[in-house]
N, C-alpha and C. Protein backbone atom coordinates (compact mmCIF):
# COMPACT_ATOMS: atom_id res chain seq x y z
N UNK A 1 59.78 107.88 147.78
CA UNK A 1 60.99 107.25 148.21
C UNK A 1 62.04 107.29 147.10
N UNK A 2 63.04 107.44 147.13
CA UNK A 2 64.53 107.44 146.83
C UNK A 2 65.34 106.20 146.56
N UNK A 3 64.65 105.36 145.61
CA UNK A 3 65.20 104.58 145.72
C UNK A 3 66.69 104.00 145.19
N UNK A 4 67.81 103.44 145.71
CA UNK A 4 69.36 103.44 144.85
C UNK A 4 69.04 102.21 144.08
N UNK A 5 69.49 102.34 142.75
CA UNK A 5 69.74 101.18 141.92
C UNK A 5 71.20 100.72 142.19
N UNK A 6 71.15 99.44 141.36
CA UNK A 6 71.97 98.78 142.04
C UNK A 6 73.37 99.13 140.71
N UNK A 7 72.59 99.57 139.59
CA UNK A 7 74.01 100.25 138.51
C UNK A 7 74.45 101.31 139.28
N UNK A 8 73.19 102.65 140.40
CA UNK A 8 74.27 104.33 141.03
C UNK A 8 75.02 103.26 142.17
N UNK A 9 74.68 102.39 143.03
CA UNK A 9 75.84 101.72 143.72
C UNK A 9 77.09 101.56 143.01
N UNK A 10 76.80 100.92 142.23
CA UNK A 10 78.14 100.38 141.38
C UNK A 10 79.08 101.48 141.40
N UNK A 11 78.26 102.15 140.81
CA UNK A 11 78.93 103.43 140.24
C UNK A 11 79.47 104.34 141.37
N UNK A 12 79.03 104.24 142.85
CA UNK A 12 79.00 105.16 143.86
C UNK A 12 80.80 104.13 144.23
N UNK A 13 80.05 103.34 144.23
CA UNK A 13 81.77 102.40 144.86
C UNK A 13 82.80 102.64 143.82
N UNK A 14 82.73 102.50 142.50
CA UNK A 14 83.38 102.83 141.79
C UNK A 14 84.54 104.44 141.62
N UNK A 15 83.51 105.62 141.99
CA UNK A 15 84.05 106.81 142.20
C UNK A 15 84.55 106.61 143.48
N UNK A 16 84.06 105.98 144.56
CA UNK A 16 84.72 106.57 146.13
C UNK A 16 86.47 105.57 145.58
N UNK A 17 86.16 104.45 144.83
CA UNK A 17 87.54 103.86 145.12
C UNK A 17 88.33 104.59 144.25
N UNK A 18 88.02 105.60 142.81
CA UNK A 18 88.85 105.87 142.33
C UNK A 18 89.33 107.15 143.11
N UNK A 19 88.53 107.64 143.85
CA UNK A 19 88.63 108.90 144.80
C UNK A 19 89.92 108.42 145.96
N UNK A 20 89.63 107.47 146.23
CA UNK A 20 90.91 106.74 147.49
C UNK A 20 91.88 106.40 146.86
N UNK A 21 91.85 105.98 145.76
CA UNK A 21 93.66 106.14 144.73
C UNK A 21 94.29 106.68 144.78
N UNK A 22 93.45 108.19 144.26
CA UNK A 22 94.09 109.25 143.60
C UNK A 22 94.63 109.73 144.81
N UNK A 23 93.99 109.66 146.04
CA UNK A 23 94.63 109.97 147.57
C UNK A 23 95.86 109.54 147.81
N UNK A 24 95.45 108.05 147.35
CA UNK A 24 96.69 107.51 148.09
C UNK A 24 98.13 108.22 147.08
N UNK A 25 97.84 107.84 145.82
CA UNK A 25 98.62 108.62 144.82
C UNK A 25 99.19 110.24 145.32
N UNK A 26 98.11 110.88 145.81
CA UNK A 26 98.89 112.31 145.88
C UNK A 26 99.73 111.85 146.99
N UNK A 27 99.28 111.44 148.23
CA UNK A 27 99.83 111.34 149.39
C UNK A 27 101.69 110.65 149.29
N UNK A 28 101.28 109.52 148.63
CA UNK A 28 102.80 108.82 148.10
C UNK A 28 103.87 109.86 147.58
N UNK A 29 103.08 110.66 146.68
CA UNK A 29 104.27 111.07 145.91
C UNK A 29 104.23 112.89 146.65
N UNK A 30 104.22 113.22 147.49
CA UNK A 30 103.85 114.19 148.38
C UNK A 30 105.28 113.91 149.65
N UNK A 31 104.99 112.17 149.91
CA UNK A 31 105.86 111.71 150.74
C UNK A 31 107.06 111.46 150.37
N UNK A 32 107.28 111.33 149.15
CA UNK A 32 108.49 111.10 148.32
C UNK A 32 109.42 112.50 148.35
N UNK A 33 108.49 113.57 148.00
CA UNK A 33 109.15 114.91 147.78
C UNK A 33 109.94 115.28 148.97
N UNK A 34 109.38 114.58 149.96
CA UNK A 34 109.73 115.22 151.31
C UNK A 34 111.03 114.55 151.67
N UNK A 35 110.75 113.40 151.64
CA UNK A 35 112.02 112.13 152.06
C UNK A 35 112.90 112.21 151.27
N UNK A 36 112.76 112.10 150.11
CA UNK A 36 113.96 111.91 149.31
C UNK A 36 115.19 112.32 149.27
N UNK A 37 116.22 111.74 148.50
CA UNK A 37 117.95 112.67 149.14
C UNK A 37 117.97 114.15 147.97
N UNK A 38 117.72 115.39 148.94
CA UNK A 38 117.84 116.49 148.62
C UNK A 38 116.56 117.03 148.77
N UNK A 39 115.76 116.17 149.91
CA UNK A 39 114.38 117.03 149.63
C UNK A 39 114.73 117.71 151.37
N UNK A 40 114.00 118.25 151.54
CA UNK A 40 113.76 118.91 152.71
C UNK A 40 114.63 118.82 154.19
N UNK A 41 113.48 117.28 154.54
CA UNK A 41 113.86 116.60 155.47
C UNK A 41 115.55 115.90 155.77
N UNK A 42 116.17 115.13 154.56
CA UNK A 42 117.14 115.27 154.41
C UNK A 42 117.99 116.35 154.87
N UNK A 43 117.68 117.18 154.05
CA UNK A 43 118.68 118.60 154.32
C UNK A 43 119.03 118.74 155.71
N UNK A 44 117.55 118.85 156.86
CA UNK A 44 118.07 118.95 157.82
C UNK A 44 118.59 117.49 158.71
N UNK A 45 118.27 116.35 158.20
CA UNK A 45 118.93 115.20 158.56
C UNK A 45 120.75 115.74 158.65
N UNK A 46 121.27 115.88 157.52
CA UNK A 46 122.56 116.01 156.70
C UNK A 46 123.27 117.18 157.87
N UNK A 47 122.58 118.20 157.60
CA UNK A 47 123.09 119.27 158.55
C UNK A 47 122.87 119.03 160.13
N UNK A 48 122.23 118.00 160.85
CA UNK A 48 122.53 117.71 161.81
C UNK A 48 124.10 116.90 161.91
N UNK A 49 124.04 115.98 160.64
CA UNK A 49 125.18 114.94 161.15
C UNK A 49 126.21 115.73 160.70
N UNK A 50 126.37 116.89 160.16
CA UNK A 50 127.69 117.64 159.52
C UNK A 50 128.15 118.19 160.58
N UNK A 51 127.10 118.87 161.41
CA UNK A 51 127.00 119.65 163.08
C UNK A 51 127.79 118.58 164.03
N UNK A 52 127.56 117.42 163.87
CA UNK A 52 128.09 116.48 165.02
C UNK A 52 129.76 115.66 164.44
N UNK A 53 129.39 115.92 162.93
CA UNK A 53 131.26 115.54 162.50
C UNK A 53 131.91 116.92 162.74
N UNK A 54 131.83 117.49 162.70
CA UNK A 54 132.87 119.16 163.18
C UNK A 54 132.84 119.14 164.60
N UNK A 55 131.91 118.99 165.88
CA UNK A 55 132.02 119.18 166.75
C UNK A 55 133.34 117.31 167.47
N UNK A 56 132.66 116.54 166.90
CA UNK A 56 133.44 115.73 167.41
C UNK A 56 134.90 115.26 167.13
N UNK A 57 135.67 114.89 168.03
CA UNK A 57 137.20 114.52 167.06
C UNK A 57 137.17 113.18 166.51
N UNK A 58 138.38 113.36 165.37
CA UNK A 58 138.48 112.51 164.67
C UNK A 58 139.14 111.00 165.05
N UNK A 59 137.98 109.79 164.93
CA UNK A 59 138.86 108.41 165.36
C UNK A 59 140.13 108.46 165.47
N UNK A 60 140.61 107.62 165.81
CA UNK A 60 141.97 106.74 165.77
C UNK A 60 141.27 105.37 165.35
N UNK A 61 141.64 104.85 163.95
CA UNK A 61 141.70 104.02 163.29
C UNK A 61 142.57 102.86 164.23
N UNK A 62 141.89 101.40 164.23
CA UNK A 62 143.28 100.63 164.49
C UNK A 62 143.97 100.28 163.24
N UNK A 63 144.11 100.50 161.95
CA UNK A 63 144.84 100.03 160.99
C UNK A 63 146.04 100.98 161.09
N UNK A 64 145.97 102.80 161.86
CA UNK A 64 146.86 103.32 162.13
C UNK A 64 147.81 102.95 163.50
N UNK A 65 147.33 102.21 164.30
CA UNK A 65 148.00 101.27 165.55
C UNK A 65 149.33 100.17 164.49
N UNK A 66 148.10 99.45 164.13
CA UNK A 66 148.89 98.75 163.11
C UNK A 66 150.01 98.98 162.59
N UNK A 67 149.82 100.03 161.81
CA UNK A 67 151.01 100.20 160.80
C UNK A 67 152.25 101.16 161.53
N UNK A 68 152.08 101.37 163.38
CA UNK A 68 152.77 102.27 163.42
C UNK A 68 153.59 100.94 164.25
N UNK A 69 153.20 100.04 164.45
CA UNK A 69 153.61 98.63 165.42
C UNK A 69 154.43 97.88 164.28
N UNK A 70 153.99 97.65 162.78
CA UNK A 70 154.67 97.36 162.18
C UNK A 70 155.86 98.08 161.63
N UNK A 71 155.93 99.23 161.24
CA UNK A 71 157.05 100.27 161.35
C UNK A 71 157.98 100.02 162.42
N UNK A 72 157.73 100.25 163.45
CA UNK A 72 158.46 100.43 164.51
C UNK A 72 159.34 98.83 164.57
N UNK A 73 158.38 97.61 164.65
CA UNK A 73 159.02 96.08 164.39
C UNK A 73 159.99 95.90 163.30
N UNK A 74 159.68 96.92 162.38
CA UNK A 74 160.67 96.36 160.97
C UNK A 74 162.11 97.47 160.97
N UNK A 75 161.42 98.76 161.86
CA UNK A 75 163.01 99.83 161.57
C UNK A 75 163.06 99.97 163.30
N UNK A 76 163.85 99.20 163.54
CA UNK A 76 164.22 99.85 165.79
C UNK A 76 165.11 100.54 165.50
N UNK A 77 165.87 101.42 164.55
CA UNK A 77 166.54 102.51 165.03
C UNK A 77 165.49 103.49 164.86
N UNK A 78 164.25 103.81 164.57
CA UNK A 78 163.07 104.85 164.77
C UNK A 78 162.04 104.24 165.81
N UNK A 79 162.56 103.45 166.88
CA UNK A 79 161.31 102.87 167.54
C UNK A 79 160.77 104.38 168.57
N UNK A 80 161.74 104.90 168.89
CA UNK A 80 161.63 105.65 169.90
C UNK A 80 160.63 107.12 168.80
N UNK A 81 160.74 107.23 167.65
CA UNK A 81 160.06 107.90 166.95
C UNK A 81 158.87 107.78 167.08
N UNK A 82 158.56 106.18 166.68
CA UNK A 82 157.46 105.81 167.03
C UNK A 82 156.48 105.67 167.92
N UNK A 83 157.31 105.63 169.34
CA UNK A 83 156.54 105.41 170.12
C UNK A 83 156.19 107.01 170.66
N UNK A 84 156.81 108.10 170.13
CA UNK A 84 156.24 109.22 170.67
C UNK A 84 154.93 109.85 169.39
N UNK A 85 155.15 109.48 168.65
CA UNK A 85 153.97 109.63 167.49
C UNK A 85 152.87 108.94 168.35
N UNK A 86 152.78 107.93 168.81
CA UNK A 86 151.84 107.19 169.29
C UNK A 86 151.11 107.40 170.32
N UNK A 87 151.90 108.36 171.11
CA UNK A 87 151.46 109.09 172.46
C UNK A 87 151.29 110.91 172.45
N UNK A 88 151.10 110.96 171.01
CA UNK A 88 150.86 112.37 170.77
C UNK A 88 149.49 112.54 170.25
């Protein structure tokens, strides 16, 4: 019979946990390479949303409402300026 002492246990738990570290260790920093800003995944994150700012048009801000309502309130001999800027 074969029998395990109770120091190769020790020792058996000892290697499997330093064995599941070093796992978790590669795995972490494996996951890092990937995620990180400029790793991979990113890249094609980035180049999706670059794809969808070129295809789509650009807001209308309301701070540009704003300032074209205040213009127009402070100078009425350009209201009529204004109000075609606004509808262009």
């Amino acid at each position: 019979m074969n029998r395990i002492t109770i120091s190769r246990a020790i020792f058996a738990f000892g290697m499997l946990t330093l064995a599941g570290l070093i796992a978790v260790i590669v795995a972490s920093n494996y996951a890092l390479s990937q995620l990180k800003v400029g790793g991979p995944i990113y890249d094609k994150i980035k180049l999706g949303n670059d794809l969808v700012a070129d295809i789509l048009p650009p807001p209308e801000y309301v701070i540009e409402a704003y300032l074209e309502a205040t213009l127009a309130l402070q100078d009425r001999s350009s209201f009529s300026a204004h109000g075609d800027r606004r509808s262009s």
